[in-house]
Every structure is written in C-alpha cells, then in structure tokens.
PDB file of N, CA and C in Angstrom:
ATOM      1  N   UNK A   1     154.629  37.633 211.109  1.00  0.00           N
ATOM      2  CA  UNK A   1     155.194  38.906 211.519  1.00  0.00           C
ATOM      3  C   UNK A   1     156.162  39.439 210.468  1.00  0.00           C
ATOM      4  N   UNK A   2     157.135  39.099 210.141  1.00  0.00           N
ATOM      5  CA  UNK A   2     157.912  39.185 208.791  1.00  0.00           C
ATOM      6  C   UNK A   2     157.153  39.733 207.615  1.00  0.00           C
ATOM      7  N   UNK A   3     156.236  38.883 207.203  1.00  0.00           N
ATOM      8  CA  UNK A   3     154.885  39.704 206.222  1.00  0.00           C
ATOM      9  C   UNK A   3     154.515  41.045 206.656  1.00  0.00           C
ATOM     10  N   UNK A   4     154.342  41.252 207.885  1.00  0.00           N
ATOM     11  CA  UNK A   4     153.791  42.462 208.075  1.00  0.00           C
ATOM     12  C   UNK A   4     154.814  43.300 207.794  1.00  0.00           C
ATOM     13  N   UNK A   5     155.917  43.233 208.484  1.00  0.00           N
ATOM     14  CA  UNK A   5     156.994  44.070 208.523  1.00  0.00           C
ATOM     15  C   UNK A   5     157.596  44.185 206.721  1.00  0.00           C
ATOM     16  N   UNK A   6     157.316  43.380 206.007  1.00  0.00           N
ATOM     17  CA  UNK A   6     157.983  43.804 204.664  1.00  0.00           C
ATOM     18  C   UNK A   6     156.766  44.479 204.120  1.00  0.00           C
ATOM     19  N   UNK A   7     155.462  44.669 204.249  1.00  0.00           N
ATOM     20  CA  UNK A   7     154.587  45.452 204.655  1.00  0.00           C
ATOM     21  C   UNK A   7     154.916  47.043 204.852  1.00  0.00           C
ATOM     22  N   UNK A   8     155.828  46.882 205.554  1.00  0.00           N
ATOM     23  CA  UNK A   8     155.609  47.941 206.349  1.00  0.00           C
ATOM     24  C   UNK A   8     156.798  48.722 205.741  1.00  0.00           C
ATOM     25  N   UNK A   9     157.921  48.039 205.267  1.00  0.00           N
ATOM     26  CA  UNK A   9     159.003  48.651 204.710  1.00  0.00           C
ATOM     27  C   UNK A   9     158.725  48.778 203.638  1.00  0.00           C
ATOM     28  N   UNK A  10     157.716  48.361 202.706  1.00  0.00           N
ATOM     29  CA  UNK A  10     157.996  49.071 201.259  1.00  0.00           C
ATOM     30  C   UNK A  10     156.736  50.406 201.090  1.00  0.00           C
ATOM     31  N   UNK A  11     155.841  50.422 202.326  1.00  0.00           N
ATOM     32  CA  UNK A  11     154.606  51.572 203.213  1.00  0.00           C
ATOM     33  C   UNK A  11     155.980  52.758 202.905  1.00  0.00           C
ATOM     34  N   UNK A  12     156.846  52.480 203.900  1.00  0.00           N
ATOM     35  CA  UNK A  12     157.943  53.660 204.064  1.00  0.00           C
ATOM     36  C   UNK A  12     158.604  53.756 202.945  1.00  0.00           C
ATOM     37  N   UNK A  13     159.213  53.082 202.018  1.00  0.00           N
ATOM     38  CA  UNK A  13     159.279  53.099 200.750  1.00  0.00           C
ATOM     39  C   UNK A  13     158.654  54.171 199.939  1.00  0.00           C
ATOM     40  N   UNK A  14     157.641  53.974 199.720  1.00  0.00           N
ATOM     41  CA  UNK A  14     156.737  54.663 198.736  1.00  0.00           C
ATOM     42  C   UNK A  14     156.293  55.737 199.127  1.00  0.00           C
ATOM     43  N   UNK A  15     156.578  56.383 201.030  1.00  0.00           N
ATOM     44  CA  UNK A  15     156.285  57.421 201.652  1.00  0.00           C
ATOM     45  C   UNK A  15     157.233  58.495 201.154  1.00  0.00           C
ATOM     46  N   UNK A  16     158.616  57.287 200.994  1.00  0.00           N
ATOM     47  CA  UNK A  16     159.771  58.183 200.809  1.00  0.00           C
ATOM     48  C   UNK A  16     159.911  58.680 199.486  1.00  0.00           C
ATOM     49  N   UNK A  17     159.509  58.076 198.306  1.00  0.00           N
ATOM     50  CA  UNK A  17     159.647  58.442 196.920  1.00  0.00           C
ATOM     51  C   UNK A  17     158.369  59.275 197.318  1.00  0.00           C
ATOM     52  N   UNK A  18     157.308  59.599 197.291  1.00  0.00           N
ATOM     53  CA  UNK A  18     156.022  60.523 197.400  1.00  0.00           C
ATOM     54  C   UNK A  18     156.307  61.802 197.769  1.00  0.00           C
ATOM     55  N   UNK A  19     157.508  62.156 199.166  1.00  0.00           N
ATOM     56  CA  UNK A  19     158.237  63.113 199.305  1.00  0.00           C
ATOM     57  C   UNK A  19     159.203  63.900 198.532  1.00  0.00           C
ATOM     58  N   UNK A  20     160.084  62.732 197.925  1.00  0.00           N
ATOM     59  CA  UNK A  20     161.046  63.078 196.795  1.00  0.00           C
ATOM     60  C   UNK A  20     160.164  63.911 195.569  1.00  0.00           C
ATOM     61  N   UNK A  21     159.090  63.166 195.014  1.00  0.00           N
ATOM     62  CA  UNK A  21     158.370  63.682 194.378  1.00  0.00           C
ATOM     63  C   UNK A  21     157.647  65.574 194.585  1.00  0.00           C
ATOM     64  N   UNK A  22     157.106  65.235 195.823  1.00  0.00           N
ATOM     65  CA  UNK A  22     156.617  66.219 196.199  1.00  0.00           C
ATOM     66  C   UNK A  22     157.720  67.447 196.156  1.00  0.00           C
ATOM     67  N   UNK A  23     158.909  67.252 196.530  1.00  0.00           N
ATOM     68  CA  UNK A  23     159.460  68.337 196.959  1.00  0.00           C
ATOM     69  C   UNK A  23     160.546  69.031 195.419  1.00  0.00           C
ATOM     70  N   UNK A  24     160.122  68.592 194.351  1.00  0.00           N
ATOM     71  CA  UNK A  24     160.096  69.139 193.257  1.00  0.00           C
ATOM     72  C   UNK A  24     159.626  70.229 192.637  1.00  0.00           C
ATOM     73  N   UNK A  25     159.804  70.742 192.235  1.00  0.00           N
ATOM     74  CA  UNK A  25     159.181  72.346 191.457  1.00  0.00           C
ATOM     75  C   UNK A  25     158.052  71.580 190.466  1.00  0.00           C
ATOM     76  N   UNK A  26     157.110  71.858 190.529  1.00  0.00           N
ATOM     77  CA  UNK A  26     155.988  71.762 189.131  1.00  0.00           C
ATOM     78  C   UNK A  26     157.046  72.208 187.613  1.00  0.00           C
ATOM     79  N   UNK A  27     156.397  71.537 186.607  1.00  0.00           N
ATOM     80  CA  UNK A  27     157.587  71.331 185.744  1.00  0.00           C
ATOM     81  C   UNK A  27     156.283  72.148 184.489  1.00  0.00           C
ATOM     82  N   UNK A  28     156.683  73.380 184.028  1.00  0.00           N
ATOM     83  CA  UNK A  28     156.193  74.192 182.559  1.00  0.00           C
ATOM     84  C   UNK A  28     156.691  74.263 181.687  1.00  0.00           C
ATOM     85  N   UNK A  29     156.085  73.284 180.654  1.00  0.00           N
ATOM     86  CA  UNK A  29     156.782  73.459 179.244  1.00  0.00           C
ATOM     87  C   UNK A  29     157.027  74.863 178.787  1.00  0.00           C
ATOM     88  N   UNK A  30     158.231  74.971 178.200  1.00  0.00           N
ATOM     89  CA  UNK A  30     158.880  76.298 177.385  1.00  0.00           C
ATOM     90  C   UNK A  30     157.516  76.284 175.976  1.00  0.00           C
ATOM     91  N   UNK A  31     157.450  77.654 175.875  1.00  0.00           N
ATOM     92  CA  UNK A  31     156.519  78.373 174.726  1.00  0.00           C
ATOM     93  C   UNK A  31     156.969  77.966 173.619  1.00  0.00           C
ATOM     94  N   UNK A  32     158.248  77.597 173.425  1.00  0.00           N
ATOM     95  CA  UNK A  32     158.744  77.466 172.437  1.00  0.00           C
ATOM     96  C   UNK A  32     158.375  75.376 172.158  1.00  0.00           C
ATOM     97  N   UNK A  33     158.069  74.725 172.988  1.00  0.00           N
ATOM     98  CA  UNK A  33     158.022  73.216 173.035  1.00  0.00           C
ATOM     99  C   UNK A  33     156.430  73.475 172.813  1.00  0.00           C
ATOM    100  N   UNK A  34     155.425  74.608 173.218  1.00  0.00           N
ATOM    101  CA  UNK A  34     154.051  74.264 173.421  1.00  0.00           C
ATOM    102  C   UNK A  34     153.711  74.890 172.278  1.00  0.00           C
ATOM    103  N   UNK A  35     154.404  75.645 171.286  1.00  0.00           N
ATOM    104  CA  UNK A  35     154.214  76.239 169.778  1.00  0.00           C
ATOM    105  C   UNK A  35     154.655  75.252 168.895  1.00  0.00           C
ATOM    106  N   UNK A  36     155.859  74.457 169.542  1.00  0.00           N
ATOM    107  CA  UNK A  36     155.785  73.020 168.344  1.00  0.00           C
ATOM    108  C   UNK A  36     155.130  72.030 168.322  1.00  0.00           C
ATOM    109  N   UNK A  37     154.640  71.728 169.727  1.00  0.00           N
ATOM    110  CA  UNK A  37     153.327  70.296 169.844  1.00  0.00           C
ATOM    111  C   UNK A  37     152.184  71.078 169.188  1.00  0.00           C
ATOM    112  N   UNK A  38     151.912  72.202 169.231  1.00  0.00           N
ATOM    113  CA  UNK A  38     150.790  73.036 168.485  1.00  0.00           C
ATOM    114  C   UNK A  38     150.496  72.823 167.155  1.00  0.00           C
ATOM    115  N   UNK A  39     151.672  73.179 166.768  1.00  0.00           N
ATOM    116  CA  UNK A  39     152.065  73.180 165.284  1.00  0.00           C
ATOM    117  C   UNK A  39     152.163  71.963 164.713  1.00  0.00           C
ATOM    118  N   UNK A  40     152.554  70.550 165.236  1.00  0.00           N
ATOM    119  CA  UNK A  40     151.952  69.051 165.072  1.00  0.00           C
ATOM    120  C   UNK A  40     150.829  68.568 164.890  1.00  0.00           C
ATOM    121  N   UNK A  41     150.259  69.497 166.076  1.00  0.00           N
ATOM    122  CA  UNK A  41     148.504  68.772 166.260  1.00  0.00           C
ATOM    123  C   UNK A  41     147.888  69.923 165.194  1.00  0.00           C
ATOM    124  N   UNK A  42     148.362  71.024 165.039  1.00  0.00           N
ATOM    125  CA  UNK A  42     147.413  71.310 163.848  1.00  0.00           C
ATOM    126  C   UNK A  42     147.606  70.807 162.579  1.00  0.00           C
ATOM    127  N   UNK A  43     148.840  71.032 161.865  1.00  0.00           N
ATOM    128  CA  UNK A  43     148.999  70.098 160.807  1.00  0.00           C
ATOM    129  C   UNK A  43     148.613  68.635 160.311  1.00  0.00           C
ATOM    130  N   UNK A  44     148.181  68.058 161.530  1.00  0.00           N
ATOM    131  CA  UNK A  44     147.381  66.561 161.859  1.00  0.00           C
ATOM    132  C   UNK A  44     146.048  66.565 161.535  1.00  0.00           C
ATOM    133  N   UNK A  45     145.746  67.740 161.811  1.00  0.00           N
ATOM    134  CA  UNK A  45     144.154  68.243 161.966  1.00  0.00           C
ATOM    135  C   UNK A  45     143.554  67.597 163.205  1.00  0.00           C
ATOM    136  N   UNK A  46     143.914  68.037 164.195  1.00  0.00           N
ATOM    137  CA  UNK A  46     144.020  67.741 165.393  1.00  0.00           C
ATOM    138  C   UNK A  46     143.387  68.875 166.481  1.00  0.00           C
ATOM    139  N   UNK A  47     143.988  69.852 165.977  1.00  0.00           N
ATOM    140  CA  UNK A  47     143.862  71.549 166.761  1.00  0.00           C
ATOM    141  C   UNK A  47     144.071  72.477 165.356  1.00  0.00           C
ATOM    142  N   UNK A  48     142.817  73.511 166.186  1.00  0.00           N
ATOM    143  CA  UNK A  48     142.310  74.800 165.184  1.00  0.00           C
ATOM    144  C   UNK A  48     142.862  75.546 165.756  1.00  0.00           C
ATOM    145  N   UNK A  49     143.719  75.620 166.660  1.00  0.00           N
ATOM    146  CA  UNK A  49     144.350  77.045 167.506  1.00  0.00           C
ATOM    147  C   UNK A  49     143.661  77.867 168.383  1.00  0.00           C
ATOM    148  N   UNK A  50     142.121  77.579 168.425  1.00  0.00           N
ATOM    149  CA  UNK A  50     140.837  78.297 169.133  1.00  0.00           C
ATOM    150  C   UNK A  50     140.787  76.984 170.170  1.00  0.00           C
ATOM    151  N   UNK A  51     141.008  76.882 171.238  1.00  0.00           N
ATOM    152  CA  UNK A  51     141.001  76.527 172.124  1.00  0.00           C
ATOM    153  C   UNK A  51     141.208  74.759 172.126  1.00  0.00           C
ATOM    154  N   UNK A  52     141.763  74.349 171.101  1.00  0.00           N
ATOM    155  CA  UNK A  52     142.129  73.000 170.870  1.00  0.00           C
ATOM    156  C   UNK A  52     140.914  72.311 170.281  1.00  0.00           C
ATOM    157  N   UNK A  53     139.949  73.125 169.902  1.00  0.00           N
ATOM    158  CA  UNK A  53     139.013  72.047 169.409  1.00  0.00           C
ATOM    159  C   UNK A  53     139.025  71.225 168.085  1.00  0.00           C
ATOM    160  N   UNK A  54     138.639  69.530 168.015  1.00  0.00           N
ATOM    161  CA  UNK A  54     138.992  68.495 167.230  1.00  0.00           C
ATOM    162  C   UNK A  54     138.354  69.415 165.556  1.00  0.00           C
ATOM    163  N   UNK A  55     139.711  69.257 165.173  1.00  0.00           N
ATOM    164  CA  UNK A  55     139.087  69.396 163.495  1.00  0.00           C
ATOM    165  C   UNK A  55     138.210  67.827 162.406  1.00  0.00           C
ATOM    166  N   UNK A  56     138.681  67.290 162.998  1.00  0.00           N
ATOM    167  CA  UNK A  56     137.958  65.425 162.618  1.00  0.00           C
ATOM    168  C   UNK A  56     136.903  65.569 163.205  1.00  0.00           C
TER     169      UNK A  56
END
C-alpha cells in the first residue's frame, strides 16, 4: 500500500508541474535573436535565407 501511495504522490507531482507549465505564455523569440541564429546558420552554410534550405 505505501508503494501505491508514493505512486500516487509523485502522479500529483507531475500533475502539478504540467499545470505550472501549462499556465505560461508560449515563449517568441525577438526578431532581433531570430536574425542572429540566421546569420550563424548562414555563415556555417547551414541556411540560404529561402526557407532554411541545407547549403551542404
């Protein structure tokens, strides 16, 4: 019974962080952070700027 019940408390556990989670705003990188990972992966030859496709 003990097994079940620690079972059961870390069930509610992980119900409770899933909520915490949930009740967050969706998170959008600034234009200015998605023009410098841009500017990485193209210089890498990584991204052509046309829709991310592999230059390798």
């Amino acid at each position: 019974m003990a097994e079940a019940e620690r079972q059961f408390d870390q069930l509610l556990h992980l119900s409770d962080a899933a909520a915490l989670l949930r009740a967050h705003p969706e998170y959008r990188a600034s234009e200015s952070m998605i023009g410098a990972i841009r500017a990485v992966l193209r210089s890498a030859g990584y991204w052509d700027g046309e829709g991310g496709r592999s230059l390798q």
